[in-house]
C-alpha atoms as a PDB file:
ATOM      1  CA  UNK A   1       0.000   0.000   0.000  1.00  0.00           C
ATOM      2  CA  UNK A   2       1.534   3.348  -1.089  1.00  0.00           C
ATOM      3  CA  UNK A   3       2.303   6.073   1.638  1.00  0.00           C
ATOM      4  CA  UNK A   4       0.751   9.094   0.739  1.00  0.00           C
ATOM      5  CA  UNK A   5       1.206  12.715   2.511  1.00  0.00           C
ATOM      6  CA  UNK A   6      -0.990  15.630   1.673  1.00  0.00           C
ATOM      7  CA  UNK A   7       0.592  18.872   3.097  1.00  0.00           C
ATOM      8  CA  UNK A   8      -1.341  21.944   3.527  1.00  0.00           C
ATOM      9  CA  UNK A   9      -1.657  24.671   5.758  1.00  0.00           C
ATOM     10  CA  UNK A  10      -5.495  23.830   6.920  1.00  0.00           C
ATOM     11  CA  UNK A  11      -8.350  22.594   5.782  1.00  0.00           C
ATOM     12  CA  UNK A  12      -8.065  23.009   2.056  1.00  0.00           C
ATOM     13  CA  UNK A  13      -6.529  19.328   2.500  1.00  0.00           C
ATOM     14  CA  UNK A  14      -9.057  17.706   4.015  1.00  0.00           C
ATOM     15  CA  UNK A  15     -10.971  18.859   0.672  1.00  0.00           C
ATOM     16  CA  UNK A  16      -8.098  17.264  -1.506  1.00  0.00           C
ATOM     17  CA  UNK A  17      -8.425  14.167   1.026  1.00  0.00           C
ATOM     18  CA  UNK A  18     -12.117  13.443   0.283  1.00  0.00           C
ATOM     19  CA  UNK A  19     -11.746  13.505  -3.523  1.00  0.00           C
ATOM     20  CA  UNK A  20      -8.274  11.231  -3.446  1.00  0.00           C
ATOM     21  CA  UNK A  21     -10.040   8.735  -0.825  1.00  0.00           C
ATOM     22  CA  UNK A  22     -12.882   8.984  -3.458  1.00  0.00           C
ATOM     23  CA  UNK A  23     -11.261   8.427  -6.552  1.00  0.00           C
ATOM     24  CA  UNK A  24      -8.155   6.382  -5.145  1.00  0.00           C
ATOM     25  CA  UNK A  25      -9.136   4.911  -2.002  1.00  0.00           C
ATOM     26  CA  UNK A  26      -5.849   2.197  -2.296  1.00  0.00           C
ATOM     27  CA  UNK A  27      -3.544   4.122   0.221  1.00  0.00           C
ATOM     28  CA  UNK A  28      -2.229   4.696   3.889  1.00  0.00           C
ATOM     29  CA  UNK A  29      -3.240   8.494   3.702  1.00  0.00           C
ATOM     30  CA  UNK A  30      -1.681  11.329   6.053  1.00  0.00           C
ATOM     31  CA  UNK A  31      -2.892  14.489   6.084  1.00  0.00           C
ATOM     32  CA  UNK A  32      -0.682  17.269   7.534  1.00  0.00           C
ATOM     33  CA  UNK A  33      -2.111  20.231   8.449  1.00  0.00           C
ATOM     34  CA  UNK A  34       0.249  22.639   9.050  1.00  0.00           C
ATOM     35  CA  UNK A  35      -1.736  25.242  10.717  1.00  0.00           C
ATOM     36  CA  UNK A  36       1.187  26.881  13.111  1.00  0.00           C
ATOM     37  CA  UNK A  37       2.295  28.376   9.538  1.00  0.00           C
ATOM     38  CA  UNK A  38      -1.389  29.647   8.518  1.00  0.00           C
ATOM     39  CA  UNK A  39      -1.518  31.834   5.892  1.00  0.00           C
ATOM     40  CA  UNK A  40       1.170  30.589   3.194  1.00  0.00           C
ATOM     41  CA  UNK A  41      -0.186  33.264   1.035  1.00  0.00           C
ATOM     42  CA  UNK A  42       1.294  36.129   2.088  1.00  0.00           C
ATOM     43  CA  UNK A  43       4.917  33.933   2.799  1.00  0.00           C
ATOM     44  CA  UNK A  44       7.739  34.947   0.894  1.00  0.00           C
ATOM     45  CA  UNK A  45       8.909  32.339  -1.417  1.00  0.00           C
ATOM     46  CA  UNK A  46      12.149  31.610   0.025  1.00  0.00           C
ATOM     47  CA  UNK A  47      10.250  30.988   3.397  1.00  0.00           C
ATOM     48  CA  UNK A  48       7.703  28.808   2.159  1.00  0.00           C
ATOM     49  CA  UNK A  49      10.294  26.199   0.485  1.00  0.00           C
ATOM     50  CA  UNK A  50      12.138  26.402   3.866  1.00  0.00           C
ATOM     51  CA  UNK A  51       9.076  25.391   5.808  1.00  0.00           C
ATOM     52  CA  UNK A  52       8.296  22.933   3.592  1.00  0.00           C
ATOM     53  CA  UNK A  53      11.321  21.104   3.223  1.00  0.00           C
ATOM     54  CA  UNK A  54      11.662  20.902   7.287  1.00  0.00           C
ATOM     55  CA  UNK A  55       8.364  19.939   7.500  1.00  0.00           C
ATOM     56  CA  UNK A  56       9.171  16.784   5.151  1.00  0.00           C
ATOM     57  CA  UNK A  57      12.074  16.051   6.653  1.00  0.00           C
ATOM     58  CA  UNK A  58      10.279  15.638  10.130  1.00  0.00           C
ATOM     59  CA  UNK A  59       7.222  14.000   8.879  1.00  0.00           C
ATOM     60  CA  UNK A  60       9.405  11.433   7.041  1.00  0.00           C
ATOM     61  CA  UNK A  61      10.979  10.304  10.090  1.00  0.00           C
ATOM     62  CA  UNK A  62       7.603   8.899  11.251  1.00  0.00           C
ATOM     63  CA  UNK A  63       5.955   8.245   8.156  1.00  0.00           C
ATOM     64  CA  UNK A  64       8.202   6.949   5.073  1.00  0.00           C
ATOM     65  CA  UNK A  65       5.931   8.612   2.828  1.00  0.00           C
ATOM     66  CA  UNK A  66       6.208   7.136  -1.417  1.00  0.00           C
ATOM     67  CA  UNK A  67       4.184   9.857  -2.768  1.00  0.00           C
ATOM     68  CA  UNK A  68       3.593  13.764  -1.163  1.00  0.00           C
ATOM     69  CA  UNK A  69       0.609  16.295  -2.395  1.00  0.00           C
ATOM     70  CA  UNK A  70       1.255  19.633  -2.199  1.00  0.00           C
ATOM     71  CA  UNK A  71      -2.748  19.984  -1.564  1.00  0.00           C
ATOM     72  CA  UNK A  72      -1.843  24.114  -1.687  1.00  0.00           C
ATOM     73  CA  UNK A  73      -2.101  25.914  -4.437  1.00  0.00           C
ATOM     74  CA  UNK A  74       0.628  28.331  -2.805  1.00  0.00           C
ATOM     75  CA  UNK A  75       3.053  25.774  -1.932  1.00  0.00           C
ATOM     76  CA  UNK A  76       2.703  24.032  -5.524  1.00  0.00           C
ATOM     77  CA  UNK A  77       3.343  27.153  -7.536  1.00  0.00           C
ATOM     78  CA  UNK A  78       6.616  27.879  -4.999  1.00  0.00           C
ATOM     79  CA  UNK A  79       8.113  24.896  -3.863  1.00  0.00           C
ATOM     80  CA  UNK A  80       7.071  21.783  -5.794  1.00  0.00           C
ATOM     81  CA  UNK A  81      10.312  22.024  -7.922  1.00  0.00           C
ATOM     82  CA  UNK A  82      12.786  22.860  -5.349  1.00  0.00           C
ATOM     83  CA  UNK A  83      10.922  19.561  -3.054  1.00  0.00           C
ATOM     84  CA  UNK A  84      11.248  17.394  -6.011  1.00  0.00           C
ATOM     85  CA  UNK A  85      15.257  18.355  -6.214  1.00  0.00           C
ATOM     86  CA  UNK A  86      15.802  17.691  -2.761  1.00  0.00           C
ATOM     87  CA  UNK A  87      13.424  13.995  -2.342  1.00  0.00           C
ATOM     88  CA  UNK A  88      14.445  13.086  -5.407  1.00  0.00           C
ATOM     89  CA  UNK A  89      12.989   9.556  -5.214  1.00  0.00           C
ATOM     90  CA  UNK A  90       9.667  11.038  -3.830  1.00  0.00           C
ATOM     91  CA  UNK A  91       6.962  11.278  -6.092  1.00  0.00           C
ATOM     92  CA  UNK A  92       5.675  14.622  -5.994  1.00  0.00           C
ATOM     93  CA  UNK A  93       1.651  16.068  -7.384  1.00  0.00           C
ATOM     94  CA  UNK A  94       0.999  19.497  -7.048  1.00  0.00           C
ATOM     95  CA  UNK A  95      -2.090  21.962  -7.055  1.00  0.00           C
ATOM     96  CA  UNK A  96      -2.907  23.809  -9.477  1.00  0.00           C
ATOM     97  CA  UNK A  97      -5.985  26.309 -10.264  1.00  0.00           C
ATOM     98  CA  UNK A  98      -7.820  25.060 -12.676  1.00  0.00           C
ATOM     99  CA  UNK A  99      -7.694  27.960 -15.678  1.00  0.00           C
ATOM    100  CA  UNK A 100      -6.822  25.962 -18.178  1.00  0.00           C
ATOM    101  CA  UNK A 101     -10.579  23.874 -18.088  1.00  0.00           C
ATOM    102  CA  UNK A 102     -12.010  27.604 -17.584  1.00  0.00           C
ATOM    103  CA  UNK A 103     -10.610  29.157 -20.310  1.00  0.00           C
ATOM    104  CA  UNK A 104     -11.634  26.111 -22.462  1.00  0.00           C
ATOM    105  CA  UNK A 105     -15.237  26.961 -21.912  1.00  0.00           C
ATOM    106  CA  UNK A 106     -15.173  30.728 -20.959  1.00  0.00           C
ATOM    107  CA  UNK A 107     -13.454  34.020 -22.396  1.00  0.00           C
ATOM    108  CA  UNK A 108     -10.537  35.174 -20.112  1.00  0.00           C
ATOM    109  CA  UNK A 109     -12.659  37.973 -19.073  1.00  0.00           C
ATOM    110  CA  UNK A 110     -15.314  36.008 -17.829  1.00  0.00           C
ATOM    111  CA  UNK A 111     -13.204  33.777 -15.589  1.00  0.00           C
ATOM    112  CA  UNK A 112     -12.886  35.137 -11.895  1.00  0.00           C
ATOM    113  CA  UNK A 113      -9.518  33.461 -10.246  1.00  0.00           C
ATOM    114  CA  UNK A 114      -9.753  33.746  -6.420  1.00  0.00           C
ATOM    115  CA  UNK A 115      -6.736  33.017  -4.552  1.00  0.00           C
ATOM    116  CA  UNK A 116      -3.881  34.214  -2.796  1.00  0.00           C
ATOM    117  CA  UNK A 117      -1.308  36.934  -3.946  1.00  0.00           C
ATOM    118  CA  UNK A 118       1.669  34.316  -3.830  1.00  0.00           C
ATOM    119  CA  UNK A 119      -0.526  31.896  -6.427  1.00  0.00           C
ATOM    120  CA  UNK A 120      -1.693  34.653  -8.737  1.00  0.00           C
ATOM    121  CA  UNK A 121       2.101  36.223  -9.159  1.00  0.00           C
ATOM    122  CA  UNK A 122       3.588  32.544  -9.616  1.00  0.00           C
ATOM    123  CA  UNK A 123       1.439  30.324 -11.772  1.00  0.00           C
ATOM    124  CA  UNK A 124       2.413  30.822 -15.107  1.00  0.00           C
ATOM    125  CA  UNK A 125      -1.494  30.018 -16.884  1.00  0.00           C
ATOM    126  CA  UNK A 126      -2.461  33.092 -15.172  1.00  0.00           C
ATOM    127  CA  UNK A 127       0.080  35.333 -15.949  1.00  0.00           C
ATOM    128  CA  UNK A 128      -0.363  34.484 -19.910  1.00  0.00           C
ATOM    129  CA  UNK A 129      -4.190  35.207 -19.358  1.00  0.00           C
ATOM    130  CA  UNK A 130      -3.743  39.009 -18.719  1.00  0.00           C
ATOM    131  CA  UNK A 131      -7.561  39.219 -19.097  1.00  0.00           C
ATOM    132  CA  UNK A 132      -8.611  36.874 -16.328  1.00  0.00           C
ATOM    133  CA  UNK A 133      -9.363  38.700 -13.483  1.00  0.00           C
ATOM    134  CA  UNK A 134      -7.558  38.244 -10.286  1.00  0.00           C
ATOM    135  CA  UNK A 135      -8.371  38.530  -6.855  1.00  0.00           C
ATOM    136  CA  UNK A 136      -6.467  37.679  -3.627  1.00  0.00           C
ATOM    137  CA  UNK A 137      -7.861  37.972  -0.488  1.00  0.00           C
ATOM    138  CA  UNK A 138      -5.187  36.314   1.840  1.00  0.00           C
ATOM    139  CA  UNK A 139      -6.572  36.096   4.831  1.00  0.00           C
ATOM    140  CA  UNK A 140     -10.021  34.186   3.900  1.00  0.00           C
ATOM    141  CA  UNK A 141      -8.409  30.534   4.196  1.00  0.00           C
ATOM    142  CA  UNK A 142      -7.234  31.383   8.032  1.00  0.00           C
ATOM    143  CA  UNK A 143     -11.187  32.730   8.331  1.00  0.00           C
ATOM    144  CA  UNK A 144     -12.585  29.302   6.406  1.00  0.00           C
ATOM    145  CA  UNK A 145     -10.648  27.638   9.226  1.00  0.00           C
ATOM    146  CA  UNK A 146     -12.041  29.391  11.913  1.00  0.00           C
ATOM    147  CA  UNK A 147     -15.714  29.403  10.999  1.00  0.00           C
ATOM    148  CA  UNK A 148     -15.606  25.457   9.223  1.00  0.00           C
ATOM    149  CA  UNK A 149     -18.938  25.094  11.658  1.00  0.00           C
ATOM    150  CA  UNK A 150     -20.765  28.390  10.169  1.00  0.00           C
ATOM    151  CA  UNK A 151     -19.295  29.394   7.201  1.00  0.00           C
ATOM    152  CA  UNK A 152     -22.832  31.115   6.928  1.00  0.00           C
ATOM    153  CA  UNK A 153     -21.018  33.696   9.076  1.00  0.00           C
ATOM    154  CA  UNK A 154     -18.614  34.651   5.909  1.00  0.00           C
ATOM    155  CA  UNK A 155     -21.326  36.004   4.396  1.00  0.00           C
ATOM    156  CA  UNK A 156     -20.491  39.480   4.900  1.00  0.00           C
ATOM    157  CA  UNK A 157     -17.134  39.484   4.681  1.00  0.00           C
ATOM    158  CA  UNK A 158     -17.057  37.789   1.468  1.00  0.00           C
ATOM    159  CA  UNK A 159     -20.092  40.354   0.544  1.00  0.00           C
ATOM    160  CA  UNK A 160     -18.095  43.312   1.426  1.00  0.00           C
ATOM    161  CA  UNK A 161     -14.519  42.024  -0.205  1.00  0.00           C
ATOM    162  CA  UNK A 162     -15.748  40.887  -3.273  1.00  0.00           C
ATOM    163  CA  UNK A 163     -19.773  42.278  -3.968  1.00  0.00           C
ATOM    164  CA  UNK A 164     -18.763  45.067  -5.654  1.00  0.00           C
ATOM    165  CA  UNK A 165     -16.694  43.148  -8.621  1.00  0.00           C
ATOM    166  CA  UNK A 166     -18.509  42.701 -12.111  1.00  0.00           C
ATOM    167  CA  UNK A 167     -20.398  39.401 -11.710  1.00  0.00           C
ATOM    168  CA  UNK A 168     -18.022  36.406 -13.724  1.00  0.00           C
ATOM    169  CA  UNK A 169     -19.077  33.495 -15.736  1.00  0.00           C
ATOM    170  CA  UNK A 170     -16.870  30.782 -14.097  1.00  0.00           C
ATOM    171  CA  UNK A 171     -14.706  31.050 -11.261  1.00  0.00           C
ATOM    172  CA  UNK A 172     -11.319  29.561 -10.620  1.00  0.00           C
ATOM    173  CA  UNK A 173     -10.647  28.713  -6.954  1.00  0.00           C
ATOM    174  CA  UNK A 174      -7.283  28.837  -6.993  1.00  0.00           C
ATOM    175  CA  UNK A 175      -7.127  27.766  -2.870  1.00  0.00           C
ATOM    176  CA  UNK A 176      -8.077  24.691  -1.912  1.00  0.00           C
ATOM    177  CA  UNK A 177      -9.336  26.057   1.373  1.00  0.00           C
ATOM    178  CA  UNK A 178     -12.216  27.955  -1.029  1.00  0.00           C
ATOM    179  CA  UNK A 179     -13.860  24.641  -1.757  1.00  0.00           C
ATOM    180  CA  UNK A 180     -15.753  24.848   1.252  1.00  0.00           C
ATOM    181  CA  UNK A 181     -17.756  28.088   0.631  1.00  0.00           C
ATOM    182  CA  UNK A 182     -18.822  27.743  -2.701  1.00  0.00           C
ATOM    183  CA  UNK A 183     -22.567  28.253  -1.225  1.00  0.00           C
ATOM    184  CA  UNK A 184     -21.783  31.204  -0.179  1.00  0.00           C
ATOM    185  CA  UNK A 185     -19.941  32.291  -3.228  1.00  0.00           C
ATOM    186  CA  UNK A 186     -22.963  31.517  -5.259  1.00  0.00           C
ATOM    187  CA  UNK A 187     -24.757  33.808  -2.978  1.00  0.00           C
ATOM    188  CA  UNK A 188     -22.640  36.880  -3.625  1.00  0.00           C
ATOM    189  CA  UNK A 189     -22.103  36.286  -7.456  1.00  0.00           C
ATOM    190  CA  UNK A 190     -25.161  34.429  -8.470  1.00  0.00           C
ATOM    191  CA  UNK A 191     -26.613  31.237  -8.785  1.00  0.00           C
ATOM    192  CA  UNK A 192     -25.445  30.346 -12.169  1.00  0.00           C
ATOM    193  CA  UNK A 193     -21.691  30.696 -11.612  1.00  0.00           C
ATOM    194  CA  UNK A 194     -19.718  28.060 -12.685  1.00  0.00           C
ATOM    195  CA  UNK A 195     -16.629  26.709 -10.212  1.00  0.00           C
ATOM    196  CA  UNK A 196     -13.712  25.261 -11.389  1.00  0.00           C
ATOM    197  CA  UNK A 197     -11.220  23.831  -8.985  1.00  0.00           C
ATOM    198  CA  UNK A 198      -8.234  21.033  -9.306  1.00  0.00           C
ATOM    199  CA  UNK A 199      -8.979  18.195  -6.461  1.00  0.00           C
ATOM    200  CA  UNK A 200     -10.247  15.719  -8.875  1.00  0.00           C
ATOM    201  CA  UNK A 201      -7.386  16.213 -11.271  1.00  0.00           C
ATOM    202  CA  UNK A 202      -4.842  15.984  -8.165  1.00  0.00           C
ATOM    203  CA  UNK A 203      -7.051  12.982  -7.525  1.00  0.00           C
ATOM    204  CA  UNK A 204      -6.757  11.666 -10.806  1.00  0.00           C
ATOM    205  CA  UNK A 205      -2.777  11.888 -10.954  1.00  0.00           C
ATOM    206  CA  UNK A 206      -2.632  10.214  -8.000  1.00  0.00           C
ATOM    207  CA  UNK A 207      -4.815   7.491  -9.151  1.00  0.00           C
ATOM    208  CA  UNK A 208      -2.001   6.709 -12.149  1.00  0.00           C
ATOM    209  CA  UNK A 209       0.910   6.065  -9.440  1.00  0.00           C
ATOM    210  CA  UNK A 210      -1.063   3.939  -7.450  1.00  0.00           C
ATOM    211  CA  UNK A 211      -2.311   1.926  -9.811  1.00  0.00           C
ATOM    212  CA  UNK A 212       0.834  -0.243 -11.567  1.00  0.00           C
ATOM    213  CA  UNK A 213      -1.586  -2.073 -14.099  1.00  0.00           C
ATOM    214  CA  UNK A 214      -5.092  -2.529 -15.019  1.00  0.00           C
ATOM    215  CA  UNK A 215      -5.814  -5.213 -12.866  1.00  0.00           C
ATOM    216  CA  UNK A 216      -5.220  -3.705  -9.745  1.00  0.00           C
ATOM    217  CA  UNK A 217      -8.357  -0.979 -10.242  1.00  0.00           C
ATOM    218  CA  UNK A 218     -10.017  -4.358  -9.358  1.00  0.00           C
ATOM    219  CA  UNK A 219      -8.914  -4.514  -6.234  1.00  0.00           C
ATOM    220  CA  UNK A 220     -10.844  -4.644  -3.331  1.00  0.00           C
ATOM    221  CA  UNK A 221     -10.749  -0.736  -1.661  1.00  0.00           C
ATOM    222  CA  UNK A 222      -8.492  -0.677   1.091  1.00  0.00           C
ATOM    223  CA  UNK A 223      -7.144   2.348   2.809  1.00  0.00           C
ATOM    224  CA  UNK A 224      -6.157   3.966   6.053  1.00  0.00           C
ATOM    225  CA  UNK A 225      -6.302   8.031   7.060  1.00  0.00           C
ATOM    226  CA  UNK A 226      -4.677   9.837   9.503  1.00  0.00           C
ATOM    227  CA  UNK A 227      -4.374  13.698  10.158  1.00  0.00           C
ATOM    228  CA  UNK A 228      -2.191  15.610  12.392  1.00  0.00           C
ATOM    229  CA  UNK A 229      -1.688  19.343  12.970  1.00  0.00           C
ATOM    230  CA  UNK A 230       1.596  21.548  13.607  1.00  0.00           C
ATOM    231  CA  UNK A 231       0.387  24.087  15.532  1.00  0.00           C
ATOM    232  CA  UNK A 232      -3.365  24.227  18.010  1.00  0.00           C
ATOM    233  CA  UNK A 233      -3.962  20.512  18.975  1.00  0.00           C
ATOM    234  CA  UNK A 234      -7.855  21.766  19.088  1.00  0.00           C
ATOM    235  CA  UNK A 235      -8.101  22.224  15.269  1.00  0.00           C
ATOM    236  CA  UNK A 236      -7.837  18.744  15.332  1.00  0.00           C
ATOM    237  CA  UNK A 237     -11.233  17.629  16.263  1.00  0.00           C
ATOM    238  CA  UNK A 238     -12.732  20.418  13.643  1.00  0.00           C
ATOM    239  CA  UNK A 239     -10.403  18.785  10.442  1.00  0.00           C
ATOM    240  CA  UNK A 240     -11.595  15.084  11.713  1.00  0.00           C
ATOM    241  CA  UNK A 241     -14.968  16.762  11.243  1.00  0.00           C
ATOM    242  CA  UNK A 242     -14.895  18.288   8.341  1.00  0.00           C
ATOM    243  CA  UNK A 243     -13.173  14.809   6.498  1.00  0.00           C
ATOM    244  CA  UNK A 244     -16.187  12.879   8.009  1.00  0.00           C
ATOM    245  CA  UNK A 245     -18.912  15.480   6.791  1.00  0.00           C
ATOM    246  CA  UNK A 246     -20.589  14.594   3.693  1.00  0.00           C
ATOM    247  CA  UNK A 247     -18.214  11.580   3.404  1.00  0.00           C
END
C-alpha cells in the first residue's frame, strides 16, 4: 500500500483528502495540516520552500511517505520544484488552479480566479491570461478555518470584499481552502456561476501512481487516514470533522 502525505496549511486538505479517498481509495493516507504556519499566502517564497522542506524532513521520520501532495495551491506554484530536487525519489503532485478547463469553456474575461497573492504572481497560466481577473484575499483561508462550523457567518465578509466586482461566468478557486464556501460564493455572485477547482485532477494523478496495471483498479478498496496538525492541537477535532462530513 503506497504512503501518501498531503501537506497543507489547513483545511483546504481535508478537501483534496475526500476527492483522493474517493477516486483512489488504495492508500495509507496522512494528512498534515500545518496550521502553526497559517496563511502561506502572504509567505515569501524563500520561506515557504524552507518550511516545507523541514516539515518533510520531520514528517518522514515517522511516516516513510512514497508519494507527497502539495494539496496548496501556494506551496505548488513555490516549492514543488525545489521539493522534487531535494526527495528526489519522492513522487511529488501538485495543485494547481484550474484555468486551463475555464478558459476552455469561458473568455478570459469572464473567468474570476480567487486566490492568494503568492498563487496569482507565480502560476504561469495566469500570468499568460492578462484578461482573467484576479483577486487575492489572503486572509479568507485562516477565516474558512475558523468558521468550518458556520461558514454562513462569511457572508459578509465575502459580501463586502468581493460584492462590488462585475459578476463572472466561471470562477477559478485557486485555494483549496475555497472549496468549502462555494454556497456562499454563489450567494454573492449568483446562482449560475460556474466553479472550477483542481482536487479531482490531483485525484486523478494520484490514481495513475497507485495503480501499476489494469488489474489492480479491481482490487478490493483498502485504505487507512490519519491527520495531524503543527500548531493548536484543538483544530484537530474540527479537520476530523470536516473529512467525516458529507463523506
Amino acid at each position: 500500500m503506497k504512503k501518501v502525505l498531503l501537506i497543507d496549511s489547513g483545511s483546504g486538505g481535508v478537501n483534496i483528502l475526500k476527492e483522493c479517498v474517493k477516486v483512489c481509495p488504495y492508500c495509507d493516507f496522512l494528512l498534515f495540516c500545518d496550521d502553526k504556519n497559517l496563511p502561506y499566502g502572504n509567505k515569501s517564497v524563500e520561506l515557504l520552500q524552507q518550511i516545507t522542506i523541514e516539515n518533510l524532513k520531520n514528517i518522514q521520520k515517522f511516516f516513510p511517505f512514497d508519494i507527497v501532495i502539495l494539496a496548496c495551491n501556494t506551496l505548488s506554484c513555490t516549492c514543488l520544484e525545489r521539493v522534487r530536487a531535494e526527495f528526489e525519489n519522492i513522487i511529488f503532485i501538485g495543485t494547481v488552479p484550474a484555468v486551463k478547463p475555464a478558459l476552455e469553456k469561458w473568455q478570459p474575461n469572464e473567468v474570476l480566479v480567487l486566490a492568494t497573492e503568492n498563487t496569482i504572481k507565480n502560476n504561469i497560466l495566469i500570468n499568460k491570461n492578462k484578461e482573467v481577473v484576479c483577486k487575492s484575499v489572503n486572509e479568507l483561508a485562516g477565516l474558512i478555518d475558523q468558521n468550518l462550523d458556520n461558514l454562513e457567518g462569511l457572508k459578509p465578509f465575502l459580501q463586502k470584499n468581493l460584492g462590488e466586482m462585475s459578476k463572472p461566468k466561471a470562477i477559478v478557486l485557486g485555494c483549496t481552502h475555497y472549496l468549502a464556501i462555494k454556497p456562499q460564493l454563489r450567494q454573492v455572485f449568483g446562482g449560475d456561476v460556474e466553479f472550477f477547482d483542481g482536487a479531482n485532477g490531483v485525484a486523478r494523478r494520484l490514481s495513475h501512481f497507485v495503480f501499476d496495471d489494469e488489474d489492480a483498479k479491481a482490487t478490493t478498496p483498502n485504505f487507512q487516514v490519519q491527520i495531524v496538525a503543527s500548531g493548536n492541537e484543538n483544530m484537530l477535532p474540527v479537520f476530523w470533522w470536516w473529512y467525516e462530513k458529507d463523506t
